[in-house]
C-alpha atoms as a PDB file:
ATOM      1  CA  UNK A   1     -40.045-143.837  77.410  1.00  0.00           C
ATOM      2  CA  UNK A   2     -36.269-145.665  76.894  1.00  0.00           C
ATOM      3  CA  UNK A   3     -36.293-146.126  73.026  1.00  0.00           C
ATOM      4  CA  UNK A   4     -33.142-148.137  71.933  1.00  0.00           C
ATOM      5  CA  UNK A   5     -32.243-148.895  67.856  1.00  0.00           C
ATOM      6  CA  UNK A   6     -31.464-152.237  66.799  1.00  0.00           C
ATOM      7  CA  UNK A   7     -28.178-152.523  64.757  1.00  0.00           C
ATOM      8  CA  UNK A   8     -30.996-153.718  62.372  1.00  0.00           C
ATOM      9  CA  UNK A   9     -33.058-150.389  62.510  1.00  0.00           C
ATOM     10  CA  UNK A  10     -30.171-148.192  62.141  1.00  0.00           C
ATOM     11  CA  UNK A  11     -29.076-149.804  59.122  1.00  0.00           C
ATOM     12  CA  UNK A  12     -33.081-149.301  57.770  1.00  0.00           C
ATOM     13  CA  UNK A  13     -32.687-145.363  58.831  1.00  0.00           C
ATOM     14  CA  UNK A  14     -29.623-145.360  57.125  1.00  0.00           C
ATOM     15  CA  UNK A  15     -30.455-146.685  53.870  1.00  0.00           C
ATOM     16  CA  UNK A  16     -33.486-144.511  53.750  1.00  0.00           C
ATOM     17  CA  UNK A  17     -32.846-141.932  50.569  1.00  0.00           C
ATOM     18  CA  UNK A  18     -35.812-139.919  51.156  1.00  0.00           C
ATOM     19  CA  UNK A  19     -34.659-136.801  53.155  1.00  0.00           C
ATOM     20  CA  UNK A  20     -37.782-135.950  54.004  1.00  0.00           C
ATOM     21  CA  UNK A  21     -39.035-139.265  55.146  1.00  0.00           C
ATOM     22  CA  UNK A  22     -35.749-139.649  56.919  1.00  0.00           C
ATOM     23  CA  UNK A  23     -36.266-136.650  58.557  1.00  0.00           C
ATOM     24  CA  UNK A  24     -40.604-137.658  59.316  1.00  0.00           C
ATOM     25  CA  UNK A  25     -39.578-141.001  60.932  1.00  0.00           C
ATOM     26  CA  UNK A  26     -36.559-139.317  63.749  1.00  0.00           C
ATOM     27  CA  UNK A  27     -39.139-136.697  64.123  1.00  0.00           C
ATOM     28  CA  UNK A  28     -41.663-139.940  65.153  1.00  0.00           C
ATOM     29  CA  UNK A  29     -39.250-141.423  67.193  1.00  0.00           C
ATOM     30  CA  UNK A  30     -38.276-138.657  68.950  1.00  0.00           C
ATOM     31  CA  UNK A  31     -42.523-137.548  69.711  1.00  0.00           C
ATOM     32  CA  UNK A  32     -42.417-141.426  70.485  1.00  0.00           C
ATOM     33  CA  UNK A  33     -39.648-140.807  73.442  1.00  0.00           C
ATOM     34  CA  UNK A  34     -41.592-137.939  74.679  1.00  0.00           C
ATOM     35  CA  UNK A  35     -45.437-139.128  74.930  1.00  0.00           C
ATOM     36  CA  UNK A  36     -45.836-142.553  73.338  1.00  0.00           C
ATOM     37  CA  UNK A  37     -49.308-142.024  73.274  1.00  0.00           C
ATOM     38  CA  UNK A  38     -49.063-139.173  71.020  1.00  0.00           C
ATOM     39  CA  UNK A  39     -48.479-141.825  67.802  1.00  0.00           C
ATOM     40  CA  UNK A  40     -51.615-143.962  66.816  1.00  0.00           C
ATOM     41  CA  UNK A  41     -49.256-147.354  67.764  1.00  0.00           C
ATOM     42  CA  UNK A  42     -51.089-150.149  66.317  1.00  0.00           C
ATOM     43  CA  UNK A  43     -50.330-153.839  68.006  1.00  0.00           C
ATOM     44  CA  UNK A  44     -49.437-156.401  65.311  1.00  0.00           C
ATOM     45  CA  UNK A  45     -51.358-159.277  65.167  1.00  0.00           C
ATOM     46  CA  UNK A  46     -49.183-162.895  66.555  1.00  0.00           C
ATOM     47  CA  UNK A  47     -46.654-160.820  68.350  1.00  0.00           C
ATOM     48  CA  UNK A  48     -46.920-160.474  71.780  1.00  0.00           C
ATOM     49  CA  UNK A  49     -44.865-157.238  71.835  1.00  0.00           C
ATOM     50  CA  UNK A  50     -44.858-156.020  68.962  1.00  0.00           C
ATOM     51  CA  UNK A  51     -46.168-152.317  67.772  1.00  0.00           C
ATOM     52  CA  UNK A  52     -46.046-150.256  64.695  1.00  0.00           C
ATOM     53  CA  UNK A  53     -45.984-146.888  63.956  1.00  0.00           C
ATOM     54  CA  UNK A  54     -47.251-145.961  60.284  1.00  0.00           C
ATOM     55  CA  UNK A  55     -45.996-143.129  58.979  1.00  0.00           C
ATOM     56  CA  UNK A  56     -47.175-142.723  55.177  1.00  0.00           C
ATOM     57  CA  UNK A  57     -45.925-145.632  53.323  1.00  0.00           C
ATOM     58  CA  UNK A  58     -43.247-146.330  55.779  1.00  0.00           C
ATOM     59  CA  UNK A  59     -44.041-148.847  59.259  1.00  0.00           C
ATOM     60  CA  UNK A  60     -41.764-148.904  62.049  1.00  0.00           C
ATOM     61  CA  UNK A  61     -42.305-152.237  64.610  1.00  0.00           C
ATOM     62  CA  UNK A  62     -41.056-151.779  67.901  1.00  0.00           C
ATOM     63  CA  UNK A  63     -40.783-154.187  70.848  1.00  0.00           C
ATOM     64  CA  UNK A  64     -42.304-152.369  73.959  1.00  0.00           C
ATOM     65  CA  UNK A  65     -41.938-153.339  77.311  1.00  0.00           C
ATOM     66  CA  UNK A  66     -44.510-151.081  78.936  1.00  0.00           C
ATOM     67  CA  UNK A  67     -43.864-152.561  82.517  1.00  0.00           C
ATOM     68  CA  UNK A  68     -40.060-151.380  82.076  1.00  0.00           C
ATOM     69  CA  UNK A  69     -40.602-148.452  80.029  1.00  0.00           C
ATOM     70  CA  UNK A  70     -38.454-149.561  77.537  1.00  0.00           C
ATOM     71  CA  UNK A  71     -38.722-149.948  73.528  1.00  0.00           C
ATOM     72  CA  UNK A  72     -36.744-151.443  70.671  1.00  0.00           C
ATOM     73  CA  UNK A  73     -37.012-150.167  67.537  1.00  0.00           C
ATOM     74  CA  UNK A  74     -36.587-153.773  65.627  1.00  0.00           C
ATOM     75  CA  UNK A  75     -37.276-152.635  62.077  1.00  0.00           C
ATOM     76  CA  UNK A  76     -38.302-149.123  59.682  1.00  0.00           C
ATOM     77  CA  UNK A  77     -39.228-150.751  56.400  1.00  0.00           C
ATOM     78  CA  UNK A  78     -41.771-149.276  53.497  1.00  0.00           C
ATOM     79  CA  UNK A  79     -45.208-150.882  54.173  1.00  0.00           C
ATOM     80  CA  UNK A  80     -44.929-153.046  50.830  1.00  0.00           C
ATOM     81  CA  UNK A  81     -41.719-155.080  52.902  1.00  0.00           C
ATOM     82  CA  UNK A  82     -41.692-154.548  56.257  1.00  0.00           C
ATOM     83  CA  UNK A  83     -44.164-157.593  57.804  1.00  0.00           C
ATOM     84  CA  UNK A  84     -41.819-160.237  55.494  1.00  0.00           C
ATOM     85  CA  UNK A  85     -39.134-158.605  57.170  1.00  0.00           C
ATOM     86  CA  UNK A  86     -40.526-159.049  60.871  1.00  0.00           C
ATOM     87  CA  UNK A  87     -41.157-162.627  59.845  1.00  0.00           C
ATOM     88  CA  UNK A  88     -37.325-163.173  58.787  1.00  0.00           C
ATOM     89  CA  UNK A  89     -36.134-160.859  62.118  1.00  0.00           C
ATOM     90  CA  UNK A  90     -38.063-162.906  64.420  1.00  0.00           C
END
């Protein structure tokens, strides 16, 4: 699977303090990349293409395009934020 970062989602990963959280979601990412089936990828409800990985109290939504192969990661937020933040992104 293509997996590309939004300018948004890099500035998410990069605001991230947690070093070990950091380190939990590229470690998701990259077992994403490898066998997207390997993640329990959840579809969210009103979005046509969007998924979400949950990793402990963090979610990240990506926009896949199964047909293509192809994923956006659109946003990594903590659980508590990250739907308002779909809402706004959209």
């Amino acid at each position: 699977m293509n997996l590309e970062l939004s300018d948004a989602a890099k500035r998410d990963i990069k605001k991230i303090q947690d070093k070990n959280a950091k380190a939990a979601i590229i470690k998701a990412l990259d077992d994403f990349c490898e066998n997207p089936q390997s993640l329990h990828l959840r579809k969210l409800e009103g979005y046509e293409k969007l998924w979400r990985i949950s990793l402990d109290n963090w979610r990240l939504i990506l926009l896949i395009e199964w047909s293509e192969d192809h994923a956006i990661v659109v946003c990594v937020a903590d659980r508590k934020e990250v739907y308002k933040i779909v809402r706004r992104r959209k």
